[in-house]
N, C-alpha and C. Protein backbone atom coordinates (compact mmCIF):
# COMPACT_ATOMS: atom_id res chain seq x y z
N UNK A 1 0.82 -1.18 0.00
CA UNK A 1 0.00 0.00 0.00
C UNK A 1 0.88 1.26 0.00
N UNK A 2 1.55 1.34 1.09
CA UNK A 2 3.03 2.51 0.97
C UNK A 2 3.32 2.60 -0.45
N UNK A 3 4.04 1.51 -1.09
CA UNK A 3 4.69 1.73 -2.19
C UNK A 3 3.52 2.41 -3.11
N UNK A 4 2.93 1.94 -3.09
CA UNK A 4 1.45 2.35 -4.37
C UNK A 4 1.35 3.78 -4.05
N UNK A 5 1.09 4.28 -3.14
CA UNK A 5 1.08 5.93 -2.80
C UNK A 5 2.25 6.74 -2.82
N UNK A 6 3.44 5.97 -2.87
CA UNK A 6 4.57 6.58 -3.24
C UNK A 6 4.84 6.84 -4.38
N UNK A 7 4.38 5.75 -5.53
CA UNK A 7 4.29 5.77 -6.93
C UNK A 7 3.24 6.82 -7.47
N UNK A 8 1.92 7.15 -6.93
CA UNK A 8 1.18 8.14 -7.14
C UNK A 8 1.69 9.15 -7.04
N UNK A 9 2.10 9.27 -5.66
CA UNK A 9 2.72 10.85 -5.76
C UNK A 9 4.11 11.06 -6.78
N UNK A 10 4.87 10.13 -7.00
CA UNK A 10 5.64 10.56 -8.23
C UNK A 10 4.88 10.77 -9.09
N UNK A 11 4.07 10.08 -9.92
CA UNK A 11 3.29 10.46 -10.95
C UNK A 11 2.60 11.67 -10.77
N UNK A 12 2.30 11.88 -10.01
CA UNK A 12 1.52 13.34 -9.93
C UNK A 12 2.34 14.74 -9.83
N UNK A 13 3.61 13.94 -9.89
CA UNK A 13 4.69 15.24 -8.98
C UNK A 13 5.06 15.57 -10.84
N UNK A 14 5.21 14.58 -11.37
CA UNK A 14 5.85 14.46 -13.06
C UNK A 14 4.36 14.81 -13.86
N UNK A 15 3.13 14.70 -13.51
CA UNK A 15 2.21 15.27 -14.63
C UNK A 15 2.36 16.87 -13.72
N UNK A 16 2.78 17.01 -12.58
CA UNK A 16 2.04 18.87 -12.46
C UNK A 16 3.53 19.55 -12.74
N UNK A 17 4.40 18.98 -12.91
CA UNK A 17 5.78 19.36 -13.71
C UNK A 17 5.70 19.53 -15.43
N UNK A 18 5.28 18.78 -15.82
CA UNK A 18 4.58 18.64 -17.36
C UNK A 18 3.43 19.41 -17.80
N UNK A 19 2.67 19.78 -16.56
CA UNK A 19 1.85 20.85 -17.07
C UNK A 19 2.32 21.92 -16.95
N UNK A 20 3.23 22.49 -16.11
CA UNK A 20 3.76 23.59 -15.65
C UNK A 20 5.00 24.28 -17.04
N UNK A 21 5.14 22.63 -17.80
CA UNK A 21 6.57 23.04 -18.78
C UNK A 21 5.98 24.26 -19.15
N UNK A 22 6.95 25.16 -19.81
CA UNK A 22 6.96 25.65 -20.94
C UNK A 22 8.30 26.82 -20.93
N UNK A 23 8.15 27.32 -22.00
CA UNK A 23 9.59 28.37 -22.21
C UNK A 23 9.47 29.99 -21.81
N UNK A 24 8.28 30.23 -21.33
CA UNK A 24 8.12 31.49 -20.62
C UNK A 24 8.93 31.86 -20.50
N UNK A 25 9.37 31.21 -19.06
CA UNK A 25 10.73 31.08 -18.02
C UNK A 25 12.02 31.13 -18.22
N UNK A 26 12.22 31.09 -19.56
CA UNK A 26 13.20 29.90 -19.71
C UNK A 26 14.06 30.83 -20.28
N UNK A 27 15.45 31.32 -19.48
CA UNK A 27 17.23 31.69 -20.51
C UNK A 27 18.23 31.37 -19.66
N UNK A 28 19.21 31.81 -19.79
CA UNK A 28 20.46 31.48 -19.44
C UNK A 28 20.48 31.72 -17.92
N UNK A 29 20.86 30.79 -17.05
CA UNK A 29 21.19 31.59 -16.08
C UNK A 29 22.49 31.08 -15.48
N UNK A 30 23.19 31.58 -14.14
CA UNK A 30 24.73 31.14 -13.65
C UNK A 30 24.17 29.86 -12.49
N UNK A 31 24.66 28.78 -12.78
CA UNK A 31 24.38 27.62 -11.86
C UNK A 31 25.08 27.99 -10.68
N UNK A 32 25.82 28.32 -10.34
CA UNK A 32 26.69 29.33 -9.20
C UNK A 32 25.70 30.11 -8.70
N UNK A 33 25.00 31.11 -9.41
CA UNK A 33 24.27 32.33 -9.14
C UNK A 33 23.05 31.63 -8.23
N UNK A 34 22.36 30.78 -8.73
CA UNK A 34 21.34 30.11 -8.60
C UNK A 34 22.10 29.27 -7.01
N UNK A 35 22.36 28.35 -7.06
CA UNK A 35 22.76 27.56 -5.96
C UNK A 35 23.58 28.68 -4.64
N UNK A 36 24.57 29.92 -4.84
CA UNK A 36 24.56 30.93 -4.10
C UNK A 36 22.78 31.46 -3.53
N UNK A 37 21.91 31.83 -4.18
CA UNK A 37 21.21 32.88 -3.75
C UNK A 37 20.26 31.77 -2.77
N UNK A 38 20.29 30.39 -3.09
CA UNK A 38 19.45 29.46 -2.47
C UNK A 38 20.26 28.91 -1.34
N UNK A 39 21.47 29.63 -1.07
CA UNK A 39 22.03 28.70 0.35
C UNK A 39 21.34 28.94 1.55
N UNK A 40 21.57 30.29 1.65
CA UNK A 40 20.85 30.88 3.08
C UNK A 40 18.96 30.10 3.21
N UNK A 41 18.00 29.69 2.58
CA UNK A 41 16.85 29.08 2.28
C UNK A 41 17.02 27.43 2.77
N UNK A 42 18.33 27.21 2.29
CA UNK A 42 18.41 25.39 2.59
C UNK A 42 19.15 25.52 3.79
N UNK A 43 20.04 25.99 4.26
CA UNK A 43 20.46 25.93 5.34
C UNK A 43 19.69 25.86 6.67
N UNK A 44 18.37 26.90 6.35
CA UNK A 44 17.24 26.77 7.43
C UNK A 44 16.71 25.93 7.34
N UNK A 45 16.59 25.31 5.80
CA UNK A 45 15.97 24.31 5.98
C UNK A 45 16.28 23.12 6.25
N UNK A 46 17.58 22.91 6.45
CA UNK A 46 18.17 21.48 7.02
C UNK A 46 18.11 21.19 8.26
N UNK A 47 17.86 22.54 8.98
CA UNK A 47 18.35 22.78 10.26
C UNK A 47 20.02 22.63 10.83
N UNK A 48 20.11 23.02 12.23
CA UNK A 48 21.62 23.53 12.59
C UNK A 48 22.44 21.80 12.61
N UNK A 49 21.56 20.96 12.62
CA UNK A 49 22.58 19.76 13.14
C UNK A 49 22.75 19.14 11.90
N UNK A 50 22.41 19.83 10.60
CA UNK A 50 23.13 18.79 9.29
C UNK A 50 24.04 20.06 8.95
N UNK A 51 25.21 19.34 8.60
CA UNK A 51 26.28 20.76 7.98
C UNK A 51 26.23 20.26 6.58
N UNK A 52 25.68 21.66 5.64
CA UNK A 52 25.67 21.88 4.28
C UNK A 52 26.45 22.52 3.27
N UNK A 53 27.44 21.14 2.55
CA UNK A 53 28.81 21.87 2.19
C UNK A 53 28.76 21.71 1.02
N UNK A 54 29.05 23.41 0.14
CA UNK A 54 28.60 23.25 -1.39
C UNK A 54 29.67 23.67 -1.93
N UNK A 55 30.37 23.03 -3.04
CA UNK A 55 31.38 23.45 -3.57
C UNK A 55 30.65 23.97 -5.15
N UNK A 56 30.72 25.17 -5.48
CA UNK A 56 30.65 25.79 -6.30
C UNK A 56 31.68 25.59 -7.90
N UNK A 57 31.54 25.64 -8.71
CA UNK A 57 32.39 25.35 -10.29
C UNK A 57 33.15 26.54 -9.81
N UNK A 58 34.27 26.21 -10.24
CA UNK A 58 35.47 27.22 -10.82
C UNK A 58 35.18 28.03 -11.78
N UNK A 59 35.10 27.44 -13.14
CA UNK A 59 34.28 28.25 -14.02
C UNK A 59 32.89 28.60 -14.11
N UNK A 60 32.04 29.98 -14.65
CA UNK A 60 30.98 29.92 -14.37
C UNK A 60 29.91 29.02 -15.80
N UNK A 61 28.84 28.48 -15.26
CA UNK A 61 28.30 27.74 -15.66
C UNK A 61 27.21 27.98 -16.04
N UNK A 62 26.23 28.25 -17.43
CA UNK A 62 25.06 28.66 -17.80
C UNK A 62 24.38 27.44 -18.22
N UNK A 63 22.97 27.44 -18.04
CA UNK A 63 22.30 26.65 -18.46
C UNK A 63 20.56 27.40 -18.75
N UNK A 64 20.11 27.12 -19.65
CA UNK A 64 18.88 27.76 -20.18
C UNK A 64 17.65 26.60 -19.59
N UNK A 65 17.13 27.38 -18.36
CA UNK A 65 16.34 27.09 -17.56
C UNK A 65 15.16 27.57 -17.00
N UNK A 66 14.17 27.62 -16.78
CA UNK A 66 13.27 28.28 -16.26
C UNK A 66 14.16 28.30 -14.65
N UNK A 67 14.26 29.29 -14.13
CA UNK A 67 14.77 29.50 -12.85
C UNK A 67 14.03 28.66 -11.37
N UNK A 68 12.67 28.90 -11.53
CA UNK A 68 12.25 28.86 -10.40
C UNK A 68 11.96 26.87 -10.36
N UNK A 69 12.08 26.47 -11.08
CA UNK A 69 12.30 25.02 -11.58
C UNK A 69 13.79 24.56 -11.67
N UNK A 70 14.63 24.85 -11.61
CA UNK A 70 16.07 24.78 -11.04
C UNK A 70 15.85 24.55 -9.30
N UNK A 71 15.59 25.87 -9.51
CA UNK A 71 15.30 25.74 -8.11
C UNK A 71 14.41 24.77 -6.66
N UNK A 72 13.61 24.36 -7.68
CA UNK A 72 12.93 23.43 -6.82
C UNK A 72 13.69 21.92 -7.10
N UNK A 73 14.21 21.75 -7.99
CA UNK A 73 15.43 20.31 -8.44
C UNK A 73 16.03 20.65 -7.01
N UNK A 74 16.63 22.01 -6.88
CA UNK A 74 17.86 21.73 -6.37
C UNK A 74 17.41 21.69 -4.71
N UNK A 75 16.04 21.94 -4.42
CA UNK A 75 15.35 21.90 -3.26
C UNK A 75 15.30 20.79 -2.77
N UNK A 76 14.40 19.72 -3.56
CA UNK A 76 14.28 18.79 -3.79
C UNK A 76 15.46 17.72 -3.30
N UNK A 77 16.62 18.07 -3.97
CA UNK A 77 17.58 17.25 -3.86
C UNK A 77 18.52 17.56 -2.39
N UNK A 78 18.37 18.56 -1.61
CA UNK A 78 18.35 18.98 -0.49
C UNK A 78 17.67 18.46 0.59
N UNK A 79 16.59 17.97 0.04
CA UNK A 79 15.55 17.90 1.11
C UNK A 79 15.87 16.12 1.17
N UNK A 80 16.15 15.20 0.27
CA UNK A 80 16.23 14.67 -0.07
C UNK A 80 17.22 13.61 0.99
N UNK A 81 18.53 14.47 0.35
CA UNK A 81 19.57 14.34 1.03
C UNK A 81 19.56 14.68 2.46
N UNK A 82 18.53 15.41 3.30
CA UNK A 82 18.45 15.40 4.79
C UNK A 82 18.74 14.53 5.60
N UNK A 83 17.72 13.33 4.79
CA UNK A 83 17.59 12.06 5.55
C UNK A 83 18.49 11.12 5.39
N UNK A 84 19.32 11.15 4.66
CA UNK A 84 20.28 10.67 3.87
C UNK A 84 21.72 10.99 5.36
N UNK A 85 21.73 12.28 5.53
CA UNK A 85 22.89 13.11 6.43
C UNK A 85 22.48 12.55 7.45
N UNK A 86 21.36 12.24 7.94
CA UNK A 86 21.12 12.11 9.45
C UNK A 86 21.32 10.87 9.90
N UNK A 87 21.71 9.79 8.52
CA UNK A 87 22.61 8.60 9.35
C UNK A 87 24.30 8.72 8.62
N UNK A 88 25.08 9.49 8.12
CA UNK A 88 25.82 9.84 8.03
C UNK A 88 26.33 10.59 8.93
N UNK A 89 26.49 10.82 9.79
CA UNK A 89 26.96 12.11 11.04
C UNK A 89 26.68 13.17 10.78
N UNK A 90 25.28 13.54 9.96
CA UNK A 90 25.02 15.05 9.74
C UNK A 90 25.81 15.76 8.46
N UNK A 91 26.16 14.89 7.77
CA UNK A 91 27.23 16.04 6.87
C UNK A 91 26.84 15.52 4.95
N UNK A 92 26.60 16.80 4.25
CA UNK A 92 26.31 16.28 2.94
C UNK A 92 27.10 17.29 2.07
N UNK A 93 27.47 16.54 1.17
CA UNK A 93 28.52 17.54 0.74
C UNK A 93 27.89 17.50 -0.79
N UNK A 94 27.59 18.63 -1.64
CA UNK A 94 26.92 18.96 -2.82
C UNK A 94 27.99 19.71 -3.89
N UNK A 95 28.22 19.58 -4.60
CA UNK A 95 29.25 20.55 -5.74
C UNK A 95 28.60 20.35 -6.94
N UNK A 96 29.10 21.23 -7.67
CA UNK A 96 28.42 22.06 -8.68
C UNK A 96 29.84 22.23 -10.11
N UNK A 97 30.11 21.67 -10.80
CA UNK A 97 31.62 21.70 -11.99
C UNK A 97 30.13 21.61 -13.45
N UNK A 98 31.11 22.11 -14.09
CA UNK A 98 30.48 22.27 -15.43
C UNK A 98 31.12 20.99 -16.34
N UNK A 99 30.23 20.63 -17.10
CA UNK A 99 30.38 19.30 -18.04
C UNK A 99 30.43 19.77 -19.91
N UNK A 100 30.90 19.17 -20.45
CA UNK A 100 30.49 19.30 -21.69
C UNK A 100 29.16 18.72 -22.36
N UNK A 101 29.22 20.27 -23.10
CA UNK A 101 28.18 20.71 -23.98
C UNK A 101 27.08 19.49 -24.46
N UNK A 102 25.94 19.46 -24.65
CA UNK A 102 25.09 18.25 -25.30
C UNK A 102 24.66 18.88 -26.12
N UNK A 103 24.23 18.72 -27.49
CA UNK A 103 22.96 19.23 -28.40
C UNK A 103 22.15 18.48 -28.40
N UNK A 104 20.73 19.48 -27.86
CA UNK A 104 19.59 19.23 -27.57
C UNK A 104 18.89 19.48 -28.48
């Protein structure tokens, strides 16, 4: 029964993501810029006893994104990783390097 409601809510999480697509949103932005302006937000939200360690790219990194959908990935994967830290001794370590190019 768990599993079955776990599978719903993915599916539902991927059709209100799919309805939401589109390119409104959507240009270049700095993956640095983005993961900077969201630290202070995850940090509260981990609370004080997980330490949240982000290593940022050297070079800066663009990607053509709707922003506020970046942002919830990278929420997501935060929130994610909580539970993950809290049998690890509290500690998650996240970085951010730029990859080569794909054509899409």
């Amino acid at each position: 029964m768990k599993a079955a409601s776990e599978r719903a809510a993915r599916l539902t999480d991927q059709l209100l993501l799919f309805s939401r697509s589109s390119t409104v949103g959507r240009r270049a932005w700095s993956v640095n810029e983005i993961l900077e302006g969201s630290l202070e937000l995850l940090k509260r939200l981990i609370g004080d006893d997980i330490e949240l360690d982000v290593s940022l790219a050297d070079t800066e990194t663009f990607i053509e994104v709707d922003r506020s959908m970046l942002e919830q990935i990278i929420l997501n994967l935060v929130i994610n990783a909580r539970c993950d830290a809290n049998r690890r001794n509290g500690r998650r370590a996240h970085s951010c390097d730029s990859a080569p190019s794909v054509g899409v």
